[in-house]
PDB file of N, CA and C in Angstrom:
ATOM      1  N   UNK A   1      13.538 -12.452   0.279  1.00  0.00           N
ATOM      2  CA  UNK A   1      12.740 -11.326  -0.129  1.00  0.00           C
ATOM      3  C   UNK A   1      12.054 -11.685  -1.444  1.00  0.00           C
ATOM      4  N   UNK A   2      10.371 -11.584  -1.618  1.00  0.00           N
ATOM      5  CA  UNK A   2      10.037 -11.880  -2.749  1.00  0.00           C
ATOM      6  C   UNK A   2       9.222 -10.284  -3.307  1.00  0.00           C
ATOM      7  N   UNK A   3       9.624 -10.239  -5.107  1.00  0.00           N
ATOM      8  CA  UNK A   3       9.650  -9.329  -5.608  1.00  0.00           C
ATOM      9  C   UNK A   3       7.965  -9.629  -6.118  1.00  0.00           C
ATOM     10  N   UNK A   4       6.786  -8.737  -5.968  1.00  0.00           N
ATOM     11  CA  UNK A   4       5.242  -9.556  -6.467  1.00  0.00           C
ATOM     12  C   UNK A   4       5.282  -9.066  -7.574  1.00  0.00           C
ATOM     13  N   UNK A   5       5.988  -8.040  -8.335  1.00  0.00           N
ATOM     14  CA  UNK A   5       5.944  -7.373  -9.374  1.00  0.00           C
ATOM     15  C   UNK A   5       5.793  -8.016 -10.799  1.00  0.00           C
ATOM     16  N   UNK A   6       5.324  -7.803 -11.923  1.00  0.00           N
ATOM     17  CA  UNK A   6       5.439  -8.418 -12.934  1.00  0.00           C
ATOM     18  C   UNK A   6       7.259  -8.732 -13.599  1.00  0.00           C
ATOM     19  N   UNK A   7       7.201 -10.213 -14.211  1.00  0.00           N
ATOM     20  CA  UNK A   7       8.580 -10.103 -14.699  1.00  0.00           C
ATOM     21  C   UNK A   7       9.166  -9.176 -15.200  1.00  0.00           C
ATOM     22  N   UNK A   8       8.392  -8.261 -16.159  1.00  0.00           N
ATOM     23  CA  UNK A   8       9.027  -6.741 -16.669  1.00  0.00           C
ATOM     24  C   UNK A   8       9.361  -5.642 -16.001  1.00  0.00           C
ATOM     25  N   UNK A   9       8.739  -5.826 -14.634  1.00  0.00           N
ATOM     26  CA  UNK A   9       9.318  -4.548 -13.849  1.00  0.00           C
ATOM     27  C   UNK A   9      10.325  -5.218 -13.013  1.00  0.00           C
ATOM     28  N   UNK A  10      10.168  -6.243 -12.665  1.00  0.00           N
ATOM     29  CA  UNK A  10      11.682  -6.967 -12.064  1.00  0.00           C
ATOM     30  C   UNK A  10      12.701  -6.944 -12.841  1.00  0.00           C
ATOM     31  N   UNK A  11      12.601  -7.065 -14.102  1.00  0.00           N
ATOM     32  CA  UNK A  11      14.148  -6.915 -15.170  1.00  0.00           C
ATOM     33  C   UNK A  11      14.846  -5.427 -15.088  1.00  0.00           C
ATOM     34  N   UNK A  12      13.468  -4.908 -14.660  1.00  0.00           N
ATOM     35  CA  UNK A  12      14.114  -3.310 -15.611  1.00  0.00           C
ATOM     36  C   UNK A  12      14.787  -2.526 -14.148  1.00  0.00           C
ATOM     37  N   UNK A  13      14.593  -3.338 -12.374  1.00  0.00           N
ATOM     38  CA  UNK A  13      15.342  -3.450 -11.418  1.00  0.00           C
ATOM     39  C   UNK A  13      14.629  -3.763 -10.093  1.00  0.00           C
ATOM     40  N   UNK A  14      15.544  -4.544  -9.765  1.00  0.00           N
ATOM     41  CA  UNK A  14      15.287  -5.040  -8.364  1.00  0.00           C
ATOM     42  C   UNK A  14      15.887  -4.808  -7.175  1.00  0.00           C
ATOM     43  N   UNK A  15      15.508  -5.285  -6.322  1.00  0.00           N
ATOM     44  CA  UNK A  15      16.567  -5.479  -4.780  1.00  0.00           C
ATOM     45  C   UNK A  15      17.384  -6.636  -5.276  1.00  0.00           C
ATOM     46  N   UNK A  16      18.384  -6.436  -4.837  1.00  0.00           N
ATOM     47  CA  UNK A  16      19.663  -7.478  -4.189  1.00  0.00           C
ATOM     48  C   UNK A  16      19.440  -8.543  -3.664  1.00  0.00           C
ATOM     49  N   UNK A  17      19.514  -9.945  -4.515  1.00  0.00           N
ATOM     50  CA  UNK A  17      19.131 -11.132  -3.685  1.00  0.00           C
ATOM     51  C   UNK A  17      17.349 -11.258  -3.899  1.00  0.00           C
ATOM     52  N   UNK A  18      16.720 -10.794  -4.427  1.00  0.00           N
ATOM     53  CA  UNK A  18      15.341 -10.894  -4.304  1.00  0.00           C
ATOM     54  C   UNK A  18      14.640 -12.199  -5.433  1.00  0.00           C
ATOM     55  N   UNK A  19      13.840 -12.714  -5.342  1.00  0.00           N
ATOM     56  CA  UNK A  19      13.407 -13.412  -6.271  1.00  0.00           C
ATOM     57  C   UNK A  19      11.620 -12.703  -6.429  1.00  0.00           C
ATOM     58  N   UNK A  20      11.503 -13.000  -8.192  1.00  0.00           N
ATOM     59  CA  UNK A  20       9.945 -12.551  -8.339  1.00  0.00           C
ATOM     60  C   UNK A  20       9.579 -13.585  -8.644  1.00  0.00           C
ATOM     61  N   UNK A  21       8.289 -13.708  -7.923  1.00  0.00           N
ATOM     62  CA  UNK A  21       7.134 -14.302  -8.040  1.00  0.00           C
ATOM     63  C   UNK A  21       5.735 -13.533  -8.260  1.00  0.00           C
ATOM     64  N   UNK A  22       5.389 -12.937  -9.333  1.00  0.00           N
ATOM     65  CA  UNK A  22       4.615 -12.536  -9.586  1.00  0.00           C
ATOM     66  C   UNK A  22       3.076 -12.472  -9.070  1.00  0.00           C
ATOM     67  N   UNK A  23       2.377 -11.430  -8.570  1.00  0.00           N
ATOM     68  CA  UNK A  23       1.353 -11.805  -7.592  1.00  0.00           C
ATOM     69  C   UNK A  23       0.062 -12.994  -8.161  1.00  0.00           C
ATOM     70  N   UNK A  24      -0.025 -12.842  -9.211  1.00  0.00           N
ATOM     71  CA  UNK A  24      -1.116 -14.031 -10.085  1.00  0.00           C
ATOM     72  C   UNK A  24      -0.669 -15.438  -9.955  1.00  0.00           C
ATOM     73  N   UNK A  25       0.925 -15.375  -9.710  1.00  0.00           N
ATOM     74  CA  UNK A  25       1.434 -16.987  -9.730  1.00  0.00           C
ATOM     75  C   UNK A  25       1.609 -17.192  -8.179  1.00  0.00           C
ATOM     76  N   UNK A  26       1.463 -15.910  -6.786  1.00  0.00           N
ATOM     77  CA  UNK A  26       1.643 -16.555  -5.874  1.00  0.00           C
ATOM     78  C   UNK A  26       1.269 -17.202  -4.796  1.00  0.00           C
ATOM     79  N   UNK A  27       0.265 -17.582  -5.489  1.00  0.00           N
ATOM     80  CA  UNK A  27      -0.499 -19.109  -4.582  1.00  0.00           C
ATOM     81  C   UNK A  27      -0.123 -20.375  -5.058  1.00  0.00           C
ATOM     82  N   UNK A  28       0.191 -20.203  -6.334  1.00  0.00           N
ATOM     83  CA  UNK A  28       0.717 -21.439  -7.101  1.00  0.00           C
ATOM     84  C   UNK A  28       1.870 -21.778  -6.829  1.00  0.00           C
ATOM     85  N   UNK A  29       2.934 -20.735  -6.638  1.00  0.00           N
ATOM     86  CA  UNK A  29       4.095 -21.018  -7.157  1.00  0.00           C
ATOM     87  C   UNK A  29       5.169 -21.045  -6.044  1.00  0.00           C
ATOM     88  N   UNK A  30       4.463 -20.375  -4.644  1.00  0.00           N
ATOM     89  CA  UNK A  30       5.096 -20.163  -3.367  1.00  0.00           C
ATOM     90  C   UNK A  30       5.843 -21.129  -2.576  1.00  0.00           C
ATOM     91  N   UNK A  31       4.981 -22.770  -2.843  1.00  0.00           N
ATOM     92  CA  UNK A  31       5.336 -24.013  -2.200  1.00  0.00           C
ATOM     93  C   UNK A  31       6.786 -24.647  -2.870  1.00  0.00           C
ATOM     94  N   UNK A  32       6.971 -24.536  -3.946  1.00  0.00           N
ATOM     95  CA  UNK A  32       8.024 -24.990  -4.836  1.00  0.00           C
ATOM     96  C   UNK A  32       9.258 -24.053  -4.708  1.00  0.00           C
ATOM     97  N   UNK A  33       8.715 -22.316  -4.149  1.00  0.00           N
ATOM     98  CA  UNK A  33      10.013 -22.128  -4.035  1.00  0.00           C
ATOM     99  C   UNK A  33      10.220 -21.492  -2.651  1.00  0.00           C
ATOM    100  N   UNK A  34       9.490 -21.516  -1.898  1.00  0.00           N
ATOM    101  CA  UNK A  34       9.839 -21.667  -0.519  1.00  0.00           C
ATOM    102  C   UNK A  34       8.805 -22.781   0.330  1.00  0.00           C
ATOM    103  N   UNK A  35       9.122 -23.785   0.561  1.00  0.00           N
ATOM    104  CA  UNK A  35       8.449 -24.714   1.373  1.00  0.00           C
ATOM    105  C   UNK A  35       8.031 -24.856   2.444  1.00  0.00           C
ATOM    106  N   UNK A  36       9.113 -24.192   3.003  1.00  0.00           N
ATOM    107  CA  UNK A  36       8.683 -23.864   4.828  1.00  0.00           C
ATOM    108  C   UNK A  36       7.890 -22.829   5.089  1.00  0.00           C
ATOM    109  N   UNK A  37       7.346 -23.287   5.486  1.00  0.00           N
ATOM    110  CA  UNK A  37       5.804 -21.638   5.964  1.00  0.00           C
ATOM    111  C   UNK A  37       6.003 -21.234   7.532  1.00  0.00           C
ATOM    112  N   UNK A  38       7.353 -21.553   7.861  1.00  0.00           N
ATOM    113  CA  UNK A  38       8.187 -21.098   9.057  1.00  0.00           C
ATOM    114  C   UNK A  38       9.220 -19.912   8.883  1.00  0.00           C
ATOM    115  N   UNK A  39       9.286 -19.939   7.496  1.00  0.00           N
ATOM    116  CA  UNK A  39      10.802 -19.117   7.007  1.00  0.00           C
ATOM    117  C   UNK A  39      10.215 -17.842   6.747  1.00  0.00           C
ATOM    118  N   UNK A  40      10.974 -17.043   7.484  1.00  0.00           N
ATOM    119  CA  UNK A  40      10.616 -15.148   7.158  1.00  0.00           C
ATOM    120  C   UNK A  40      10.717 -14.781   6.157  1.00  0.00           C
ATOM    121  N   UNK A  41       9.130 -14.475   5.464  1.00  0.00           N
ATOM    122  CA  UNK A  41       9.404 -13.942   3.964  1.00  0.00           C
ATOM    123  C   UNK A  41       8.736 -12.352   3.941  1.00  0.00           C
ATOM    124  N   UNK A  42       9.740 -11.337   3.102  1.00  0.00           N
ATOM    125  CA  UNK A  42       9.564 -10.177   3.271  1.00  0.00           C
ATOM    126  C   UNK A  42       9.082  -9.938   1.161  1.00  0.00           C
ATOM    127  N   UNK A  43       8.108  -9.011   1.310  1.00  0.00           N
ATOM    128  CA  UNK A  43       7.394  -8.938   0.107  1.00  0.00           C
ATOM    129  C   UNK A  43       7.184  -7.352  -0.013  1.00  0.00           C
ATOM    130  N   UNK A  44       7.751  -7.500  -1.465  1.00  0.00           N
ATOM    131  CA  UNK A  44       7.168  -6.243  -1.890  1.00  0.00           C
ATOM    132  C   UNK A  44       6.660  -5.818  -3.183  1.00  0.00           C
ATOM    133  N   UNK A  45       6.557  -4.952  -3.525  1.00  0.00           N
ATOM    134  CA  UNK A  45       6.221  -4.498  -5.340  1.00  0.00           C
ATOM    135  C   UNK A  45       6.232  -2.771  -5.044  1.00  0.00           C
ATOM    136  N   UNK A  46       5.685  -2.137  -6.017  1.00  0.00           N
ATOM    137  CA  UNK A  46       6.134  -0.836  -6.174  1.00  0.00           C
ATOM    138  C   UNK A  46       5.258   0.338  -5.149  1.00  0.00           C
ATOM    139  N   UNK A  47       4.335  -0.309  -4.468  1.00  0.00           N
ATOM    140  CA  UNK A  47       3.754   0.842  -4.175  1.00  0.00           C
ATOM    141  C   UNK A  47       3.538   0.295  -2.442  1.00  0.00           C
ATOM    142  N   UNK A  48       3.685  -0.896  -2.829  1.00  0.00           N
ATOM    143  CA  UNK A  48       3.099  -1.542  -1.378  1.00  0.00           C
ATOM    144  C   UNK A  48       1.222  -2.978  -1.535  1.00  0.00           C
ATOM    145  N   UNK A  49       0.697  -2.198  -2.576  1.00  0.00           N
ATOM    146  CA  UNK A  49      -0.672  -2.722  -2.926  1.00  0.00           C
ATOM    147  C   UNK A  49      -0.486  -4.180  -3.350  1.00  0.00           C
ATOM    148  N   UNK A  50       0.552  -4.664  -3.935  1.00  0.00           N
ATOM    149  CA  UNK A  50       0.081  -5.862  -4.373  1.00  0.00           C
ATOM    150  C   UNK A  50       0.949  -6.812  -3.536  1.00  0.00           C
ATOM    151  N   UNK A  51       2.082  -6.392  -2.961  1.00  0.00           N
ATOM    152  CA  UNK A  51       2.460  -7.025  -1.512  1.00  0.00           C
ATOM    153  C   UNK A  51       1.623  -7.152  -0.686  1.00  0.00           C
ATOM    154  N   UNK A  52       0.694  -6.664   0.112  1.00  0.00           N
ATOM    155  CA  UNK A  52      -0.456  -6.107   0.739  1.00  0.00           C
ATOM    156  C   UNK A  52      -1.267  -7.783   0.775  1.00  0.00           C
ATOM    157  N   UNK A  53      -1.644  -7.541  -0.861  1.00  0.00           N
ATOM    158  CA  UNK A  53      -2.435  -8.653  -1.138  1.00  0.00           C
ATOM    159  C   UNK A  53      -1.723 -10.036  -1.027  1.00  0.00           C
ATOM    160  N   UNK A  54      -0.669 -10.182  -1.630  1.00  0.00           N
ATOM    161  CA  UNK A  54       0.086 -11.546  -1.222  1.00  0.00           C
ATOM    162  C   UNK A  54       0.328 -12.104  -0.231  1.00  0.00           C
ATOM    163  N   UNK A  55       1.055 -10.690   0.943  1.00  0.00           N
ATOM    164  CA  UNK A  55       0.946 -11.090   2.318  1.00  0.00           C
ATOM    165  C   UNK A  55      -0.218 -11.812   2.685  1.00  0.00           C
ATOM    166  N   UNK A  56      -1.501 -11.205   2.430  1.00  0.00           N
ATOM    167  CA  UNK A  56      -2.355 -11.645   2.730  1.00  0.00           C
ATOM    168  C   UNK A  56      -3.392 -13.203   2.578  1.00  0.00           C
ATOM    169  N   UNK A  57      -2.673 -13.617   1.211  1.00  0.00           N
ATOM    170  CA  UNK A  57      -2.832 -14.930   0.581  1.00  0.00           C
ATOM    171  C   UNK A  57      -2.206 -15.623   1.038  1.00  0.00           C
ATOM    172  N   UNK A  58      -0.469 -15.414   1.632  1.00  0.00           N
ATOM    173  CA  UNK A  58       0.160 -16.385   2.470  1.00  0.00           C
ATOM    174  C   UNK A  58      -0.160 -16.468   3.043  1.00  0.00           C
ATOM    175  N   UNK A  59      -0.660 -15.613   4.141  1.00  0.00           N
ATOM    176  CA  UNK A  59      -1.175 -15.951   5.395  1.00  0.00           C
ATOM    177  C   UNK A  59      -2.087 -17.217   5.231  1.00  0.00           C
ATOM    178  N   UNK A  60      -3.040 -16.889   4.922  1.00  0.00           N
ATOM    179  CA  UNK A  60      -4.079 -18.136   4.035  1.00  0.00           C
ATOM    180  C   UNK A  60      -3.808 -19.360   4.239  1.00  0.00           C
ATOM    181  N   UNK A  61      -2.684 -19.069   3.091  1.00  0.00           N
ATOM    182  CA  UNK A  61      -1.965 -20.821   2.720  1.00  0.00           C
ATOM    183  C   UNK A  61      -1.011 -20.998   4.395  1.00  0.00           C
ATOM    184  N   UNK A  62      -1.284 -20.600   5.363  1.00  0.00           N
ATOM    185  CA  UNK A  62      -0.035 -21.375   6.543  1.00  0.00           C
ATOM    186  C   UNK A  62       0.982 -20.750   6.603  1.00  0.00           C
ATOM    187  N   UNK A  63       1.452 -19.478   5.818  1.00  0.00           N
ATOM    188  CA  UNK A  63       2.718 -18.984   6.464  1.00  0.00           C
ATOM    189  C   UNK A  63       2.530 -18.007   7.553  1.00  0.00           C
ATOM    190  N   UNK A  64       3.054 -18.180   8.238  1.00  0.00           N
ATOM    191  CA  UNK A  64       3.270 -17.439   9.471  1.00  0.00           C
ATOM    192  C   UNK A  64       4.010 -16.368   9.371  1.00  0.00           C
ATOM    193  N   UNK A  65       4.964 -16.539   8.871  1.00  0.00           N
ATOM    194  CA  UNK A  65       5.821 -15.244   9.145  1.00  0.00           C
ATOM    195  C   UNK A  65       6.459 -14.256   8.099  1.00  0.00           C
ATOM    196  N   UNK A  66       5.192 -13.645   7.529  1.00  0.00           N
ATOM    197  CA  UNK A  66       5.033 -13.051   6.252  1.00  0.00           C
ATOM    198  C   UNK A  66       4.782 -11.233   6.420  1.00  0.00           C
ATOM    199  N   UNK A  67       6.150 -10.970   5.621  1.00  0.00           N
ATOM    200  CA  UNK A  67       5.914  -9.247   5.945  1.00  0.00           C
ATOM    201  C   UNK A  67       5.500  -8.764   4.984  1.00  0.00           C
ATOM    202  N   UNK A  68       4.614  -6.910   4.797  1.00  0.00           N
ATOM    203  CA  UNK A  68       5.100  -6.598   3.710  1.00  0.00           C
ATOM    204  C   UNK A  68       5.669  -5.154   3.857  1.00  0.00           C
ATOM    205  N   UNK A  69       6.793  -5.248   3.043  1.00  0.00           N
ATOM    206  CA  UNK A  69       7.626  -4.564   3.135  1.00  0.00           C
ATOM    207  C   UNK A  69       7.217  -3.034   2.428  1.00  0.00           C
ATOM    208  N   UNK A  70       6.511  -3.311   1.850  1.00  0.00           N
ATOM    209  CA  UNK A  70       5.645  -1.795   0.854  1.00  0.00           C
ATOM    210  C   UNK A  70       6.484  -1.854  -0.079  1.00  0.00           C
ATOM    211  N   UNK A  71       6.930  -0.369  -0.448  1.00  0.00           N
ATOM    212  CA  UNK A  71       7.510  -0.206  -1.939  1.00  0.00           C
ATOM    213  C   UNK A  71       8.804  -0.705  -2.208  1.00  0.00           C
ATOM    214  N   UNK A  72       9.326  -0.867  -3.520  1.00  0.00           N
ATOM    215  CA  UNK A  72      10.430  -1.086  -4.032  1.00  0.00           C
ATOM    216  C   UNK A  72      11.475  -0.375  -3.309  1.00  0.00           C
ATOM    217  N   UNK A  73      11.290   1.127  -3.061  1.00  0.00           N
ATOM    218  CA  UNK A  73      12.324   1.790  -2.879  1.00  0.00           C
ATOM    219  C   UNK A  73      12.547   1.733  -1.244  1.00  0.00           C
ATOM    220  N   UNK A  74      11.347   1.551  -0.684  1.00  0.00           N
ATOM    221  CA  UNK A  74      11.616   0.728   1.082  1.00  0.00           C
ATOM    222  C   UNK A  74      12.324   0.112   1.239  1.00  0.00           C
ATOM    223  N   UNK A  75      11.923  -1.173   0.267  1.00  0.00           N
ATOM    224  CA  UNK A  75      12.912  -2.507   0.465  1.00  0.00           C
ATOM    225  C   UNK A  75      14.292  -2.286  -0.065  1.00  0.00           C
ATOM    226  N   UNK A  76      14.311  -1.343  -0.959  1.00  0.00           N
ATOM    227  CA  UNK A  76      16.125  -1.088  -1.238  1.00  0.00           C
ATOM    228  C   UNK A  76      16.380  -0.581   0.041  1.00  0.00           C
ATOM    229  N   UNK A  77      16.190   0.735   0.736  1.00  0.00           N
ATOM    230  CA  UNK A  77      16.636   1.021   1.727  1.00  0.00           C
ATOM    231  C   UNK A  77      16.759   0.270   2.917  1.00  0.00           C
ATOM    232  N   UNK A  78      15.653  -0.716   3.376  1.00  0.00           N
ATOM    233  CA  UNK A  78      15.882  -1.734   4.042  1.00  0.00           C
ATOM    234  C   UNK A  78      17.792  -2.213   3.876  1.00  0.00           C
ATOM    235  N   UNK A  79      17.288  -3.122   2.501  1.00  0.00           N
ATOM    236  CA  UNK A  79      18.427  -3.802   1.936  1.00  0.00           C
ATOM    237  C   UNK A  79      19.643  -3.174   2.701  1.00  0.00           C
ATOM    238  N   UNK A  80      20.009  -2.200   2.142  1.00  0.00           N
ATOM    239  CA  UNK A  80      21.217  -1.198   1.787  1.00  0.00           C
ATOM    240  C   UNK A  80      21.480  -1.078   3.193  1.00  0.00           C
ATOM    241  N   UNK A  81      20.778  -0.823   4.224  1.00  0.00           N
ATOM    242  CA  UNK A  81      21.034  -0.526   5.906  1.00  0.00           C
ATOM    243  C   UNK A  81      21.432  -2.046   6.238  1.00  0.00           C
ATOM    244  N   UNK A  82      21.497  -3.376   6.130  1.00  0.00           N
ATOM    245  CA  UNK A  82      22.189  -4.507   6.915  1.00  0.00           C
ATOM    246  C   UNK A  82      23.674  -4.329   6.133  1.00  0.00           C
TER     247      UNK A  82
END
């Protein structure tokens, strides 16, 4: 699960297990920390809008199997239900 949010709203809380990659760094920064553009990556930030856009940049770069999950509080509930 990647968090697109700025580092300051990821500190102040996240999902469980999530890593941020901030949406400005994630074209840059996506290959180094997930490599496979086979691997199910689920994305979000607070409203849904800037997941939206990332999804959409992965796609771009070759990942295939790229969700977005919408808001923060989705993806907790997601979370919290497995």
């Amino acid at each position: 699960m990647i968090d697109v949010r700025t580092p300051e709203e990821f500190r102040e809380g996240h999902v469980r297990d999530a890593i941020n990659i901030p949406l400005g760094q994630v074209v840059d920064d996506i290959a180094k920390q997930v490599p496979d553009r086979e691997r199910v990556l689920l994305l979000h930030c607070l409203s849904g809008g800037r997941s939206g856009i990332a999804t959409q940049q992965l796609r771009r770069l070759g990942y295939t199997r790229v969700f977005n999950l919408g808001s923060l509080s989705r993806a907790q509930s997601i979370v919290e239900a497995r």
